[in-house]
C-alpha atoms as a PDB file:
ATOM      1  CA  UNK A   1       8.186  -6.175  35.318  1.00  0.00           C
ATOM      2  CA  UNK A   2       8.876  -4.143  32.045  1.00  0.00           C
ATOM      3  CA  UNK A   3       5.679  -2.015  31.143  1.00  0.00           C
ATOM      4  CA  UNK A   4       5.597   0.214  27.745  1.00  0.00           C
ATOM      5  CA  UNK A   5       4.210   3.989  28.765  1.00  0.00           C
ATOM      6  CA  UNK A   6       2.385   5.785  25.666  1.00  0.00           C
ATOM      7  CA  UNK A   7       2.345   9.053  25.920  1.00  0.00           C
ATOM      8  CA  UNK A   8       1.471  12.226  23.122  1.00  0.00           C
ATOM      9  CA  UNK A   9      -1.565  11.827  21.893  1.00  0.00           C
ATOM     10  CA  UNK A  10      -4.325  14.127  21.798  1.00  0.00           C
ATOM     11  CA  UNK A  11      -7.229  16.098  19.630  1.00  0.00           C
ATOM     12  CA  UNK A  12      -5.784  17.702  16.436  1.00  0.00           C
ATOM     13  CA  UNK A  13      -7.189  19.705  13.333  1.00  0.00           C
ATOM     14  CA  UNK A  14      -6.469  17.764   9.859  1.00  0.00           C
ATOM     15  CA  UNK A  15      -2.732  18.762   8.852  1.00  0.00           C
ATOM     16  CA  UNK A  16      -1.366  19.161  12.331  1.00  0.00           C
ATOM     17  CA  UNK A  17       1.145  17.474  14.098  1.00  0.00           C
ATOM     18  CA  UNK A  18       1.540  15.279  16.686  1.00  0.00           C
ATOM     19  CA  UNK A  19       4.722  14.037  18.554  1.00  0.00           C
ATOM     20  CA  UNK A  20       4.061  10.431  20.288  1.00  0.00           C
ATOM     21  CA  UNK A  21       6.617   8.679  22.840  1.00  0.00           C
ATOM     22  CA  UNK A  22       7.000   5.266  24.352  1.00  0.00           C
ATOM     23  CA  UNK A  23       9.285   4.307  27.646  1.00  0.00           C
ATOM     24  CA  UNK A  24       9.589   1.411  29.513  1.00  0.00           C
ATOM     25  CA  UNK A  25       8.695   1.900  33.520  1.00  0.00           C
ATOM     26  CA  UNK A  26       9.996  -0.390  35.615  1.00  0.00           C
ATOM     27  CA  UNK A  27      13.342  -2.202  34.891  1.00  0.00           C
ATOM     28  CA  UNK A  28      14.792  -0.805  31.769  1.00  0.00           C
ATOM     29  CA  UNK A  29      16.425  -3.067  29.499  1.00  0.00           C
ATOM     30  CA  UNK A  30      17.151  -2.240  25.439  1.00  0.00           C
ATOM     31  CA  UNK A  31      14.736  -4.019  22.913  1.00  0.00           C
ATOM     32  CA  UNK A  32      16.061  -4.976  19.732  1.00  0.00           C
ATOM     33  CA  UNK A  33      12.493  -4.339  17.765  1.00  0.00           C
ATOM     34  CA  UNK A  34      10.479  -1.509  18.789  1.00  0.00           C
ATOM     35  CA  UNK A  35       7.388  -0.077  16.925  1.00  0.00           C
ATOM     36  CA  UNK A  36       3.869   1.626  16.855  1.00  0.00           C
ATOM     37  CA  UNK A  37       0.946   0.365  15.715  1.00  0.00           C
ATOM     38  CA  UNK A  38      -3.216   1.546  15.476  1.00  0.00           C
ATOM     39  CA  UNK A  39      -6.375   0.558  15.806  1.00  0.00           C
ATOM     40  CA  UNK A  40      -9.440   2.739  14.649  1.00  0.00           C
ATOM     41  CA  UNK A  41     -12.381   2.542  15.188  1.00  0.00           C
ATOM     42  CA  UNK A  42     -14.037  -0.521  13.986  1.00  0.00           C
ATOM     43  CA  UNK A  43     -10.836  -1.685  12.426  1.00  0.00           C
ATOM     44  CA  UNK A  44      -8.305  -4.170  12.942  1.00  0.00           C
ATOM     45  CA  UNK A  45      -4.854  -3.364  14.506  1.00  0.00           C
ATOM     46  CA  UNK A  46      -2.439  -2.128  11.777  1.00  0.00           C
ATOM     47  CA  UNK A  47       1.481  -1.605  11.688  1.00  0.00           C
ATOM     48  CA  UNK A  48       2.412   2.015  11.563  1.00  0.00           C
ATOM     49  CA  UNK A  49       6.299   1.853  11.744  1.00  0.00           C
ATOM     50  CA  UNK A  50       9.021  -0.591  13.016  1.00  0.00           C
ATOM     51  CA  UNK A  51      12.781   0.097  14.116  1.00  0.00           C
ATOM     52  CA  UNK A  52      15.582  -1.986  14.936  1.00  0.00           C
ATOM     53  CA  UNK A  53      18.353  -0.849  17.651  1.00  0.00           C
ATOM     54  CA  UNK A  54      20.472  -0.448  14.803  1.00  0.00           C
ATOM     55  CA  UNK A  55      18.071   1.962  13.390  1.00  0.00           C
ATOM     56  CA  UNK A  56      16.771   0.084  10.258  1.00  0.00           C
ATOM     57  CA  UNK A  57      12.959   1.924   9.751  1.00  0.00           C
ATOM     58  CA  UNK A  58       9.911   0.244   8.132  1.00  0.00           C
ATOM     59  CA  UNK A  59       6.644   1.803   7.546  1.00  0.00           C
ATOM     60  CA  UNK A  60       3.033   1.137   6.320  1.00  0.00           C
ATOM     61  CA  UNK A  61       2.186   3.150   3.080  1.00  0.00           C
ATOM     62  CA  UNK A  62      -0.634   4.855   4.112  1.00  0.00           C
ATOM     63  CA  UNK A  63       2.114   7.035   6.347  1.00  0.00           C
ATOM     64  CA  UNK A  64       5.032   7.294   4.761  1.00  0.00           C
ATOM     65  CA  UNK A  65       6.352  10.441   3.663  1.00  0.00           C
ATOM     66  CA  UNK A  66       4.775  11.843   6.707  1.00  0.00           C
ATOM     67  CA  UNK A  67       5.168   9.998   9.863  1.00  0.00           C
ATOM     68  CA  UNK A  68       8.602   9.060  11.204  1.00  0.00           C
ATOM     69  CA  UNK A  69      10.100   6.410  14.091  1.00  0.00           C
ATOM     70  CA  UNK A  70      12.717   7.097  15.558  1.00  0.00           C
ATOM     71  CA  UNK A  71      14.715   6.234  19.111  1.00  0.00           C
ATOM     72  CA  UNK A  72      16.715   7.896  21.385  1.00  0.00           C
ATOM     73  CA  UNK A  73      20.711   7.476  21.973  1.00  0.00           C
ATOM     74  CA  UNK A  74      20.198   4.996  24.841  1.00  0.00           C
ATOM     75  CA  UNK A  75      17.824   3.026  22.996  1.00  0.00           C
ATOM     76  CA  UNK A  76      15.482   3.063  25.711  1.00  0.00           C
ATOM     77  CA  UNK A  77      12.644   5.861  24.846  1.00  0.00           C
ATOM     78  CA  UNK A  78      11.265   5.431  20.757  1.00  0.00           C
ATOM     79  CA  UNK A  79       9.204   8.354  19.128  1.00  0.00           C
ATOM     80  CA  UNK A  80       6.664   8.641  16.475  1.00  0.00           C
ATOM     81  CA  UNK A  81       6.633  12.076  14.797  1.00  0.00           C
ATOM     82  CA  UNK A  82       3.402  12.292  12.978  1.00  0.00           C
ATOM     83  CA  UNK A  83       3.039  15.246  10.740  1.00  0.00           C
ATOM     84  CA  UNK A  84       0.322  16.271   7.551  1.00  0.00           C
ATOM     85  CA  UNK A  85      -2.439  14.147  10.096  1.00  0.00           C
ATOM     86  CA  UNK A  86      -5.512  13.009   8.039  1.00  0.00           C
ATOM     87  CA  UNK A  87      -8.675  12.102   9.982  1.00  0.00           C
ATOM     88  CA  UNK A  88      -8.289   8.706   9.095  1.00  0.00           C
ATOM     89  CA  UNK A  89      -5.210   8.451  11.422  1.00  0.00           C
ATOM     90  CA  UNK A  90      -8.178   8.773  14.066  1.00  0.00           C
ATOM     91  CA  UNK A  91      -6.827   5.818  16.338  1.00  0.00           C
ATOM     92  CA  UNK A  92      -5.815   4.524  19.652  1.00  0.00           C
ATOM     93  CA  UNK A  93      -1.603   4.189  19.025  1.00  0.00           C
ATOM     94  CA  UNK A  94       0.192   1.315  20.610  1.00  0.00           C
ATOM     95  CA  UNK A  95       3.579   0.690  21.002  1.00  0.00           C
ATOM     96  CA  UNK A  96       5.263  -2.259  21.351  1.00  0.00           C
ATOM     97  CA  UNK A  97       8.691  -3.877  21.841  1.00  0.00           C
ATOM     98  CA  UNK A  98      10.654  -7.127  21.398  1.00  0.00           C
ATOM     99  CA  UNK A  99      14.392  -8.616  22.433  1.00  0.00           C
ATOM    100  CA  UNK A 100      14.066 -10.532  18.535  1.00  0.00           C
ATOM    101  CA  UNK A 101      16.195  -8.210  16.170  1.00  0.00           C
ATOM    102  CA  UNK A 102      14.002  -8.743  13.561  1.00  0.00           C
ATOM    103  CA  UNK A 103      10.511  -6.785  14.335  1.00  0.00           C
ATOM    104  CA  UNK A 104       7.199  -8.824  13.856  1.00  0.00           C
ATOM    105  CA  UNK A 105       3.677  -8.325  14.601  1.00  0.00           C
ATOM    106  CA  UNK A 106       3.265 -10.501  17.540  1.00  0.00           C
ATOM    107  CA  UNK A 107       5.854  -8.503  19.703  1.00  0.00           C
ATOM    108  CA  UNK A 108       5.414  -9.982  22.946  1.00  0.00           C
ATOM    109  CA  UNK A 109       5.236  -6.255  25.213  1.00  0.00           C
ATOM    110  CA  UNK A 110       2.596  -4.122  24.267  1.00  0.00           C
ATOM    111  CA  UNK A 111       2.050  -0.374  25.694  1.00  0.00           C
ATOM    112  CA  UNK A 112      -2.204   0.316  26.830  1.00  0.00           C
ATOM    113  CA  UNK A 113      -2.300   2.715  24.079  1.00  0.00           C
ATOM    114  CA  UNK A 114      -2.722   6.587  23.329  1.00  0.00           C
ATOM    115  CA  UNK A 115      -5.749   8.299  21.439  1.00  0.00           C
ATOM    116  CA  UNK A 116      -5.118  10.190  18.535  1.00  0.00           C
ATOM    117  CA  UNK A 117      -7.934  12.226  17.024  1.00  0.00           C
ATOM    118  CA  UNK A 118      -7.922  14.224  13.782  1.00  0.00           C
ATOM    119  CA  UNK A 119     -10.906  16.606  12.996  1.00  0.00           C
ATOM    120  CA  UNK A 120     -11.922  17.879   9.505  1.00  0.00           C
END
């Protein structure tokens, strides 16, 4: 069975970085859609960033400019590179995967998630 691994998060001061990584354990097959998403506190779950294998990139405004997705050479491992953090990226990070090329919200394999906290 294909499980997603978060791993990278952590307690950071406001304007820090933090480097977040997702692999598959078990057998390792190449998704086609791979992204992050977060939940805060209180708060529904919200997209952070998407990328194809081919590398095509989509992000939610309230990071761009300072958070970036991005996957390995194998395809197998997929990174978030969060930089300029803001307290209100205070949130349990998820990633998640799909064989559909085109990424959507109900990706079908879903990591347990990592916390990410930001202090003022």
């Amino acid at each position: 069975q294909v499980q997603l691994v978060e791993s990278g998060g952590g307690l950071v001061q406001a304007g820090g970085s933090l480097r977040l990584s997702c692999a598959p354990s078990g057998s390792v097959f190449r998704f086609n859609a791979m992204g992050w998403y977060r939940q805060a506190p209180g708060k529904q779950r919200e997209l952070v960033a998407t990328i194809t294998s081919g590398g095509r990139t989509n992000y939610a405004d309230s990071v761009k400019g300072r958070f970036t997705i991005s996957r390995d050479s194998a395809k197998i491992t997929w990174y978030l590179q969060m930089n300029s953090l803001k307290p209100d990226d205070t949130a349990v990070y998820y990633c998640a995967a799909d064989y559909r090329p085109v990424p959507r919200d109900d990706m079908p394999y879903w990591g347990k998630g990592t916390l990410v906290t930001v202090s003022s």
